[in-house]
Protein backbone atom coordinates (compact mmCIF):
# COMPACT_ATOMS: atom_id res chain seq x y z
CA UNK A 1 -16.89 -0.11 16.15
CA UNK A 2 -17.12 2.43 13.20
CA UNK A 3 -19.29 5.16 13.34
CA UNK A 4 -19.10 7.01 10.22
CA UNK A 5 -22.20 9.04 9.57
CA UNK A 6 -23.29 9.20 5.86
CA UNK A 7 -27.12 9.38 4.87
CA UNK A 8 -25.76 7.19 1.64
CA UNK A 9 -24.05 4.60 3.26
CA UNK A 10 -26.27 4.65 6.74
CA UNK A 11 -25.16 0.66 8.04
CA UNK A 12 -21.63 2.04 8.52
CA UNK A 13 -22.97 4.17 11.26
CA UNK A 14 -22.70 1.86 14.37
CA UNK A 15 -20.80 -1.07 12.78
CA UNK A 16 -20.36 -3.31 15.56
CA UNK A 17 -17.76 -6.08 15.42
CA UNK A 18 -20.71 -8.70 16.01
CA UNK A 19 -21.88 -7.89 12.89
CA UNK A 20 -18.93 -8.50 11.03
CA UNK A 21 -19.25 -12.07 12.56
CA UNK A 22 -22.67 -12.81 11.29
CA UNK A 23 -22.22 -11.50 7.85
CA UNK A 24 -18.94 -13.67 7.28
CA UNK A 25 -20.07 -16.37 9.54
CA UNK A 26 -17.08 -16.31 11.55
CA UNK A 27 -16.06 -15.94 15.77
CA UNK A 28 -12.96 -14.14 15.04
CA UNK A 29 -12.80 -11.52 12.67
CA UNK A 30 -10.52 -8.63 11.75
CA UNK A 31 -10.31 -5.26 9.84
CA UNK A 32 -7.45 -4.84 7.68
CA UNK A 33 -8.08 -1.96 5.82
CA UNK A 34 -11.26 0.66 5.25
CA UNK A 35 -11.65 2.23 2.37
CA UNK A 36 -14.02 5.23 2.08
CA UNK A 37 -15.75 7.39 -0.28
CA UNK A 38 -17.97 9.37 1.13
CA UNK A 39 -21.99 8.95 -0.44
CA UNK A 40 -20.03 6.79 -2.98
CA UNK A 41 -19.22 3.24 -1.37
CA UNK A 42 -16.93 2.05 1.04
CA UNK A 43 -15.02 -1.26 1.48
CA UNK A 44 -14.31 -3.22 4.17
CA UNK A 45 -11.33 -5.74 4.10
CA UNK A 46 -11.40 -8.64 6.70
CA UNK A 47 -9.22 -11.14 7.85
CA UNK A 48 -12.02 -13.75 9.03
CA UNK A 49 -11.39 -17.17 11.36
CA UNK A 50 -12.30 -20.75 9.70
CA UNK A 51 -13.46 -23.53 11.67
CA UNK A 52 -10.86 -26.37 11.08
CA UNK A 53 -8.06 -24.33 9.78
CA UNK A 54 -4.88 -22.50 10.68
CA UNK A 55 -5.18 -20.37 7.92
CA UNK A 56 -7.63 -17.21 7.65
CA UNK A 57 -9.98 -16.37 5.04
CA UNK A 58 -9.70 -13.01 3.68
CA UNK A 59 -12.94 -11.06 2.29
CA UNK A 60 -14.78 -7.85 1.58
CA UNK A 61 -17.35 -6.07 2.73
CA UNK A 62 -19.23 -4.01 -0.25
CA UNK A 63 -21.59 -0.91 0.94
CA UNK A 64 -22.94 1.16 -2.14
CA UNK A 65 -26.23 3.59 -2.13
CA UNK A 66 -29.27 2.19 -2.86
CA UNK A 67 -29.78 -1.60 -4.33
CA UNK A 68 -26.70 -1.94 -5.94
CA UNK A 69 -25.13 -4.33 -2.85
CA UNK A 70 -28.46 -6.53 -3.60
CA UNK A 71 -28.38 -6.51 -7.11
CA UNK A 72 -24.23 -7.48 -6.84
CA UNK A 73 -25.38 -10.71 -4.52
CA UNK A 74 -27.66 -12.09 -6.92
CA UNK A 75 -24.63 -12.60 -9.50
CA UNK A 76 -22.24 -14.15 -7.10
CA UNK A 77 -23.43 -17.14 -5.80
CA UNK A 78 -21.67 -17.16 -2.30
CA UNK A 79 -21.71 -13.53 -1.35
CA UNK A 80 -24.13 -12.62 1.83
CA UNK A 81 -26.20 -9.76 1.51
CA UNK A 82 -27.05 -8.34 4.79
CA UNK A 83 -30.21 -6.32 4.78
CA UNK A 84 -29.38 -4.41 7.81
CA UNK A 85 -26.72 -2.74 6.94
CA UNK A 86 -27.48 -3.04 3.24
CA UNK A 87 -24.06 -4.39 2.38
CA UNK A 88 -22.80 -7.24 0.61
CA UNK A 89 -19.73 -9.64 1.78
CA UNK A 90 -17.56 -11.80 -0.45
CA UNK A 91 -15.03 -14.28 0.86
CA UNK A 92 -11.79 -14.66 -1.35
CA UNK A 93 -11.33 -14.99 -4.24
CA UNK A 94 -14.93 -13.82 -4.95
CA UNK A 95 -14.47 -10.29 -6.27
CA UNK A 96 -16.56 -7.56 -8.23
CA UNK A 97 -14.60 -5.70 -9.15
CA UNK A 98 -11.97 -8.28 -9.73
CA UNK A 99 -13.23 -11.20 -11.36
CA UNK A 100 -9.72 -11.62 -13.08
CA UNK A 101 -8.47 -13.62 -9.94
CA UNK A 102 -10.88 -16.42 -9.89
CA UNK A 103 -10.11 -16.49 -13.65
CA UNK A 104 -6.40 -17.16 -12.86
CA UNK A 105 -7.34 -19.59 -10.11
CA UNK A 106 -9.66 -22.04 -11.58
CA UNK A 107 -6.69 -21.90 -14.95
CA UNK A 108 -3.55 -21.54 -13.39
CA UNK A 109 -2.03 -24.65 -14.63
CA UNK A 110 -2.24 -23.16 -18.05
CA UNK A 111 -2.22 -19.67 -17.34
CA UNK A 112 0.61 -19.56 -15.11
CA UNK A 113 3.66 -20.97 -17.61
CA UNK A 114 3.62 -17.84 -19.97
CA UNK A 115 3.77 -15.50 -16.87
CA UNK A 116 6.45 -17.34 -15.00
CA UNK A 117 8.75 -19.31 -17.89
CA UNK A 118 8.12 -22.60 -17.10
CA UNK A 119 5.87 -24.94 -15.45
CA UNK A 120 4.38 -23.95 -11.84
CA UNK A 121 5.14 -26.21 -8.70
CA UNK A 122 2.37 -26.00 -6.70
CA UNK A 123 -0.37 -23.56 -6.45
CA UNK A 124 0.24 -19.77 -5.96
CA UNK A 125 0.29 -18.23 -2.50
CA UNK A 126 -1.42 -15.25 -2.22
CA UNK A 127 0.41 -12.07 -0.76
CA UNK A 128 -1.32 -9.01 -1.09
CA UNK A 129 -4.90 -8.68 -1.45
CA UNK A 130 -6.66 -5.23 -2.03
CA UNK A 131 -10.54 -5.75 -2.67
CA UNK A 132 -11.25 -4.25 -5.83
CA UNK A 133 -7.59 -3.30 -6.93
CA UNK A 134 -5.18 -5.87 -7.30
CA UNK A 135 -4.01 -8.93 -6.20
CA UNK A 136 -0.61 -10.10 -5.72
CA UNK A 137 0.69 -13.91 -5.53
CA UNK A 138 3.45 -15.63 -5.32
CA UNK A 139 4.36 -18.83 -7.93
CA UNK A 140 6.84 -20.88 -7.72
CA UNK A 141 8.11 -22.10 -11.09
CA UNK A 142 9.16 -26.50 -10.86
CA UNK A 143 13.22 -25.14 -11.14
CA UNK A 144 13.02 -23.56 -8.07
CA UNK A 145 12.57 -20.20 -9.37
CA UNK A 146 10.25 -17.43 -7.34
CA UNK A 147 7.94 -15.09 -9.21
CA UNK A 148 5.30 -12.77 -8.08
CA UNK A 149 2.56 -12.13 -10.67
CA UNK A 150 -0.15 -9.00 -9.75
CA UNK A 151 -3.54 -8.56 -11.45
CA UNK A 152 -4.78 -5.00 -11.54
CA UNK A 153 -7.53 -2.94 -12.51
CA UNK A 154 -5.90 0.57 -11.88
CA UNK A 155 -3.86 0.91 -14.63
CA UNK A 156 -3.08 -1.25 -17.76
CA UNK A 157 0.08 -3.81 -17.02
CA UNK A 158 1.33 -2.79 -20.82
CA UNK A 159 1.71 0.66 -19.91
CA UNK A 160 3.63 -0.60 -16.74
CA UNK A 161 5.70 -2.76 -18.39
CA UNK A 162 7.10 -0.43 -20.86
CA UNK A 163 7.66 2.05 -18.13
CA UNK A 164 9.31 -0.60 -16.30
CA UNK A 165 11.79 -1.44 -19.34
CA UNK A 166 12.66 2.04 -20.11
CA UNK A 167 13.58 2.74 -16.32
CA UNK A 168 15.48 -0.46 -15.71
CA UNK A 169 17.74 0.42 -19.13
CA UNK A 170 18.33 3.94 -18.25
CA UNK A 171 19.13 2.55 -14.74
CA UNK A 172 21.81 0.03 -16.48
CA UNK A 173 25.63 1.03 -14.84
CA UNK A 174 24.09 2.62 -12.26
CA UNK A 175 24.48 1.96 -8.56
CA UNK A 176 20.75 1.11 -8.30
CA UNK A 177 18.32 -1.80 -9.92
CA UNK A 178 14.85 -2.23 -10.33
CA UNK A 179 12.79 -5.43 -10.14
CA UNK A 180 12.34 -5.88 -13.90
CA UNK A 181 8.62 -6.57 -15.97
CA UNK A 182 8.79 -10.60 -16.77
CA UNK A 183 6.14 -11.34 -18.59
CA UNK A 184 2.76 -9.58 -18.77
CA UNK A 185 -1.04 -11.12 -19.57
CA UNK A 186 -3.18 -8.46 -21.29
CA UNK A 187 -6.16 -10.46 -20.96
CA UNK A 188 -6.03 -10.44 -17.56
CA UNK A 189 -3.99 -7.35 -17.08
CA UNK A 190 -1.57 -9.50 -15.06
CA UNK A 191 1.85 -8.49 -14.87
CA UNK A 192 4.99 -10.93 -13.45
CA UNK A 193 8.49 -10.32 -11.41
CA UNK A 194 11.01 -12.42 -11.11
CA UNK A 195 11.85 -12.18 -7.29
CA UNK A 196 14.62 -10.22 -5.84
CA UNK A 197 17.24 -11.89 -3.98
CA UNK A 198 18.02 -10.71 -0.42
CA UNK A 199 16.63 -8.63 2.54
CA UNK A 200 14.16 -5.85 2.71
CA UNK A 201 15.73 -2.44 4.18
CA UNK A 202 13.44 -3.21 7.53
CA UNK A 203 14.82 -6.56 8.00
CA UNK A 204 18.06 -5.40 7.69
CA UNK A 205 17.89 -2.53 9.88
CA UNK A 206 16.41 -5.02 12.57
CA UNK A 207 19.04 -7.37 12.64
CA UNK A 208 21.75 -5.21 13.13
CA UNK A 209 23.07 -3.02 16.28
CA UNK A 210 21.96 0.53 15.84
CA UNK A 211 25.55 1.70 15.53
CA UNK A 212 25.98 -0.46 12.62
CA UNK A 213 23.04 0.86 10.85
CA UNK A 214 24.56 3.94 8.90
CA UNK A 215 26.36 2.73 6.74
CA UNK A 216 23.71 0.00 4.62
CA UNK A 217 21.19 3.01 5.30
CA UNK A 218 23.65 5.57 3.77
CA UNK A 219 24.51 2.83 0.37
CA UNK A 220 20.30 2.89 -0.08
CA UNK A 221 20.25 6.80 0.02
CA UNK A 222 23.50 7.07 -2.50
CA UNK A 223 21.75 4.53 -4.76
CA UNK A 224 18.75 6.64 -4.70
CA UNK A 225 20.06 9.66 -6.16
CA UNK A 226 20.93 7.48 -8.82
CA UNK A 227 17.05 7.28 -9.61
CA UNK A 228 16.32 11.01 -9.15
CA UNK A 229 18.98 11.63 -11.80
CA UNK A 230 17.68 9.36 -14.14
CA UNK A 231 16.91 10.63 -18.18
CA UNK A 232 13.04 9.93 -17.55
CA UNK A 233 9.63 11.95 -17.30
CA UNK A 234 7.06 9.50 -15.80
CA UNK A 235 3.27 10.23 -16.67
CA UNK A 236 1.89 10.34 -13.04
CA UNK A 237 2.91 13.92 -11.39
CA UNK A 238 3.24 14.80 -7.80
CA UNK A 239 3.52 18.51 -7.91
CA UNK A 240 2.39 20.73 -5.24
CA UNK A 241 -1.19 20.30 -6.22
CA UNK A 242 -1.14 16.80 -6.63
CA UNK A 243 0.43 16.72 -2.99
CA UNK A 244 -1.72 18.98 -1.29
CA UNK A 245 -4.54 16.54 -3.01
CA UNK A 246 -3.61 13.60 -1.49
CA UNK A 247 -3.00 15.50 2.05
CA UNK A 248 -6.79 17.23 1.96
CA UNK A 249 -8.04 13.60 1.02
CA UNK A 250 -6.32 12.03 4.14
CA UNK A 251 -7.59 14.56 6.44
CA UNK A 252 -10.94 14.19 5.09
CA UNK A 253 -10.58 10.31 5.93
CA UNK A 254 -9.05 11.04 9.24
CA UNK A 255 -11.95 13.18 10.38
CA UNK A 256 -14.67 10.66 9.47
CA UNK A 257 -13.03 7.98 11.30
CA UNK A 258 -11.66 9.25 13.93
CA UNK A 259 -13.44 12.57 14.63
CA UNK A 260 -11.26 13.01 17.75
CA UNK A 261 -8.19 13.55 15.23
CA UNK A 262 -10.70 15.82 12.78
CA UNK A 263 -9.36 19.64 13.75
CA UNK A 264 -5.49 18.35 14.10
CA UNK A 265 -5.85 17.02 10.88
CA UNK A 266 -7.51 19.83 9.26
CA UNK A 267 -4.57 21.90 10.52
CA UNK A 268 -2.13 20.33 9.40
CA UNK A 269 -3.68 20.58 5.64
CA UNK A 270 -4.11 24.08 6.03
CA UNK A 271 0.05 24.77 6.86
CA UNK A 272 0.78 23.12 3.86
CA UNK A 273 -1.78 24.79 2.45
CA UNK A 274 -0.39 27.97 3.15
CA UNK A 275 3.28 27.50 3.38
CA UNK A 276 5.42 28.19 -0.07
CA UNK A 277 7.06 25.18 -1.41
CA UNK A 278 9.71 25.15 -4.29
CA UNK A 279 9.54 21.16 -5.48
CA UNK A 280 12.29 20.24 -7.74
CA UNK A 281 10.64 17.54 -9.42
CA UNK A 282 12.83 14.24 -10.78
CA UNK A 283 11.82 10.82 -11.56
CA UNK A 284 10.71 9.33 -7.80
CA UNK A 285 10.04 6.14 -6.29
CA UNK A 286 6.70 7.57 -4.97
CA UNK A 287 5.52 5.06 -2.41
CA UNK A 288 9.02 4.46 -0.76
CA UNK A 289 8.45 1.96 2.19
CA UNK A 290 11.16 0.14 3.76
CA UNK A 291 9.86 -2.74 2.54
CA UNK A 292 10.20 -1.92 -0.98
CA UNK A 293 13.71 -1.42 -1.31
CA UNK A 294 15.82 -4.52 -1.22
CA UNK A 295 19.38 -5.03 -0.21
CA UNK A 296 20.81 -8.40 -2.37
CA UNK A 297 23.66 -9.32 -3.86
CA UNK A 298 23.58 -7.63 -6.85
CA UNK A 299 23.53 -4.19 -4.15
CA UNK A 300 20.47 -2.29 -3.98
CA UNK A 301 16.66 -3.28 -5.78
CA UNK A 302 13.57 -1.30 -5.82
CA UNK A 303 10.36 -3.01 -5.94
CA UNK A 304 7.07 -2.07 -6.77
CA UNK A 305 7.67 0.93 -8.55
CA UNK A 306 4.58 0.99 -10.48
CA UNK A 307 4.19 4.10 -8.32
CA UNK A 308 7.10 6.16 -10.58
CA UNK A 309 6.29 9.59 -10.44
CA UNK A 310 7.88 13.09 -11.36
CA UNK A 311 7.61 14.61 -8.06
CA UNK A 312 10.12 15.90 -5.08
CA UNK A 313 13.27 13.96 -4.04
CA UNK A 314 12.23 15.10 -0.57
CA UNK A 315 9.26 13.10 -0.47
CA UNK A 316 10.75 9.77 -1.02
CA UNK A 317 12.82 10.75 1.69
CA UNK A 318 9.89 11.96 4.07
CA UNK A 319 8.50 8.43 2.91
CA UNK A 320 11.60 7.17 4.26
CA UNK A 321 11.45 8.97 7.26
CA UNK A 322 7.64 8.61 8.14
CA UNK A 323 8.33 4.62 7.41
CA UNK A 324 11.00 4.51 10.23
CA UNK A 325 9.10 5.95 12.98
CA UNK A 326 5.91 3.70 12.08
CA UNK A 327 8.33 0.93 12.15
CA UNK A 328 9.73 2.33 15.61
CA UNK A 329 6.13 2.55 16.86
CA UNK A 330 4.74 -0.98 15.97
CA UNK A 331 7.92 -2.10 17.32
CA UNK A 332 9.93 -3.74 13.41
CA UNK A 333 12.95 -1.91 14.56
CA UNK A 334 14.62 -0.19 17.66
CA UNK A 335 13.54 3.56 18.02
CA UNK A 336 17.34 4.27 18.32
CA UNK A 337 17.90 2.65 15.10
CA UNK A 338 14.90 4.95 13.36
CA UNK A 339 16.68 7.73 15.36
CA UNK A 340 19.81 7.42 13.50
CA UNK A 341 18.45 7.22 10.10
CA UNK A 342 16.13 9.67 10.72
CA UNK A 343 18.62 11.99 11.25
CA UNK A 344 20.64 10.99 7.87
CA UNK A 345 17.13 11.79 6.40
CA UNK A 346 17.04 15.26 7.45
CA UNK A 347 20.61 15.81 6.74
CA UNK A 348 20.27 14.65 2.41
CA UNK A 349 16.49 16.99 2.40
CA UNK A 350 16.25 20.07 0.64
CA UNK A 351 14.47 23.18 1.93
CA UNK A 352 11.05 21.07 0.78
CA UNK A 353 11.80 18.13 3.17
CA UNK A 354 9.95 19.20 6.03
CA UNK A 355 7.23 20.43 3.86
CA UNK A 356 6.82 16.97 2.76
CA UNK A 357 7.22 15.25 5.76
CA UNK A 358 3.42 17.35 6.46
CA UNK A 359 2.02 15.27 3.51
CA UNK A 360 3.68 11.65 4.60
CA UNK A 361 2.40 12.68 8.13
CA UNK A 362 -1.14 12.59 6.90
CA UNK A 363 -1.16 9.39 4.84
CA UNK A 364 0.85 7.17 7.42
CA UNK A 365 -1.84 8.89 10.35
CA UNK A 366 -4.92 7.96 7.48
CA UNK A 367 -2.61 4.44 7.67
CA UNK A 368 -3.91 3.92 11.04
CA UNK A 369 -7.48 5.25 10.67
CA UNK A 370 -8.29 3.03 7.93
CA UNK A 371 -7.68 0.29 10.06
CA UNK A 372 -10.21 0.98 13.23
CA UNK A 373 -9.76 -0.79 16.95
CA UNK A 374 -8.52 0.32 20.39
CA UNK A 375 -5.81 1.85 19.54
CA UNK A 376 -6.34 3.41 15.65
CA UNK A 377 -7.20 7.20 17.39
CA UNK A 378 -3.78 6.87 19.61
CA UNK A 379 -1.63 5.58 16.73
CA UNK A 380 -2.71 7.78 14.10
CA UNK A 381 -1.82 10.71 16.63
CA UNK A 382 1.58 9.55 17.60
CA UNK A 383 2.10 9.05 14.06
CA UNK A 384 1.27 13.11 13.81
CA UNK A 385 3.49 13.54 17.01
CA UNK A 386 6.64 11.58 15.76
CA UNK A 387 6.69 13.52 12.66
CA UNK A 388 6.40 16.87 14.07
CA UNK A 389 2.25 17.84 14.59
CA UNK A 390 1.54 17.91 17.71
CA UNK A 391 -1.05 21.20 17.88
């Protein structure tokens, strides 16, 4: 149930699972992800059963002040508006805010070729959905060729691209890649990959014995500096303000969702707050998951880095780090094995690393609070635990 008080947005005050099941129709449904403004809107992502099919339906739930969830309903001719809770759900691909994907479904057969070289086999296969943001699929081109094409709305895919070109060429010699810009749709401010070859960093920690783990993790944190050294000044900035932003705004979340987690949260904001931190900003990764980085082939790959930011080595490390121990708690790899690399981690930070590990402790607890159930509270406070808030 979510109980999150706000005069504004009053149905998501007692938000009972049952619910969920009459707006979208379905006897099984689940959240995977809140997203919360608060006296602005909030969305709710769902995973929803369908009768007669192995596959779920994803959807959105849409709560906005006053009539503006009505009004939205009477333009989209299969969202529910539910009067009691004055919110408004759309199943996939029926978006808002996003309109761009049902464009590139209904024409994919012509839209597709430019964005992938050739012509598609098959339809695309959708693997990342965020309501409202972006949309990520993956298309398979009739050679047997893998793309993955994203439409956005949160920042224009020709800015992207030519960030993405500059950083791949200054990258060229180096001991690290990036997955380059294919091809790019400004009408629907798509933008394409071509897919990288190999094993995620998480898959290939799991598969091997924790005393064989060192030495792939140590080639991904070599290949790294590589990046940080890199001739570049990206736009986006994660300076100590910036940082201490995004921390306040995931303790805000934290408290509203979990109120049990509110004053540990707040506490944690105010030590970085008031603790001096000297950030030698480089060119960064800035949303470093284990997922993201790529070990092929052609050696190591980093994905998804529209997130390039001038920031602090030592927070794509604490992203590093805080990624291990959430894979150690949901069980993706042994905690011995997040042990070890952990403690490579710790080793390669600067006097800012454990300053940073404060902020990637707050996002990866907000992590579990956006996603409420059972065990949400627990998680998100392990998460706090694990890297080093406990009081």
């Amino acid at each position: 149930m979510i109980t999150i008080s706000d005069p504004l947005l009053p149905g998501l005050h007692g938000l009972a699972e049952d619910r969920l099941r009459s707006i979208t129709g379905s006897s099984d449904v689940e959240i995977l992800r809140l997203r919360y403004s608060r006296g602005e809107r909030a969305v709710l992502h769902l995973s929803s059963a369908v009768e007669g099919s192995g596959q779920p339906r994803e959807g959105a739930i849409w709560f906005y002040p006053g009539k503006k969830a009505r009004r939205l309903a009477g333009r989209i001719g299969v969202a529910v508006f539910d009067p009691g809770i004055n919110a408004l759900y759309t199943p996939f691909p029926h978006d808002p805010r996003l309109r761009e994907i049902g464009t590139f479904l209904s024409g994919y057969a012509d839209l597709a070729p430019p964005l992938i070289g050739g012509v598609p086999d098959g339809g695309p296969q959708l693997v990342r959905y965020r309501p409202g943001l972006s949309c990520t699929f993956r298309c398979l081109r009739r050679d047997g060729a893998s793309f993955y094409v994203k439409l956005q709305n949160d920042a224009p895919v020709k800015r992207l691209a030519a960030s993405n070109a500059l950083l791949a060429d200054r990258l060229e010699g180096s001991h690290l890649q990036i997955s380059r810009v294919y091809a790019v749709n400004l009408d629907l401010n798509a933008v394409s990959f071509e897919a990288v070859q190999g094993p995620s960093l998480e898959q290939t920690l799991a598969q091997l014995p924790t005393g064989k783990v060192i030495r792939p993790f140590a080639l991904v944190c070599s290949a790294l500096r590589d990046l940080w050294s890199v001739p570049i000044t990206p736009p986006r900035l994660y300076d100590r303000q910036a940082l201490v932003g995004q921390a306040e705004r995931a303790s805000c979340l934290i408290g509203q969702v979990t109120p049990e987690l509110a004053l540990l949260a707040r506490k944690v904001t105010d030590r970085l707050k008031a603790t001096p931190a000297r950030l030698a900003l480089r060119p960064i990764h800035g949303d470093l998951k284990l997922e993201h980085v790529i070990l092929g082939p052609a050696g190591v790959t980093l994905i998804d880095t529209e997130s390039l930011s001038l920031g602090p080595p030592d927070y794509d490390l604490a992203q590093l780090y805080g990624r291990l121990q959430m894979a150690a708690q949901l069980g993706a790899v042994q905690e011995t094995t997040a042990s070890t690399c952990c403690r490579e981690l710790r080793e390669l930070g600067s006097e800012s690393f454990d300053w940073c590990l404060g902020i990637v402790a707050l996002h990866l607890a907000k992590f579990h609070a956006q996603r409420p159930g059972p065990m949400s509270a627990e998680r998100a406070r392990d998460m706090l635990r694990r890297l080093g808030h406990t009081r």
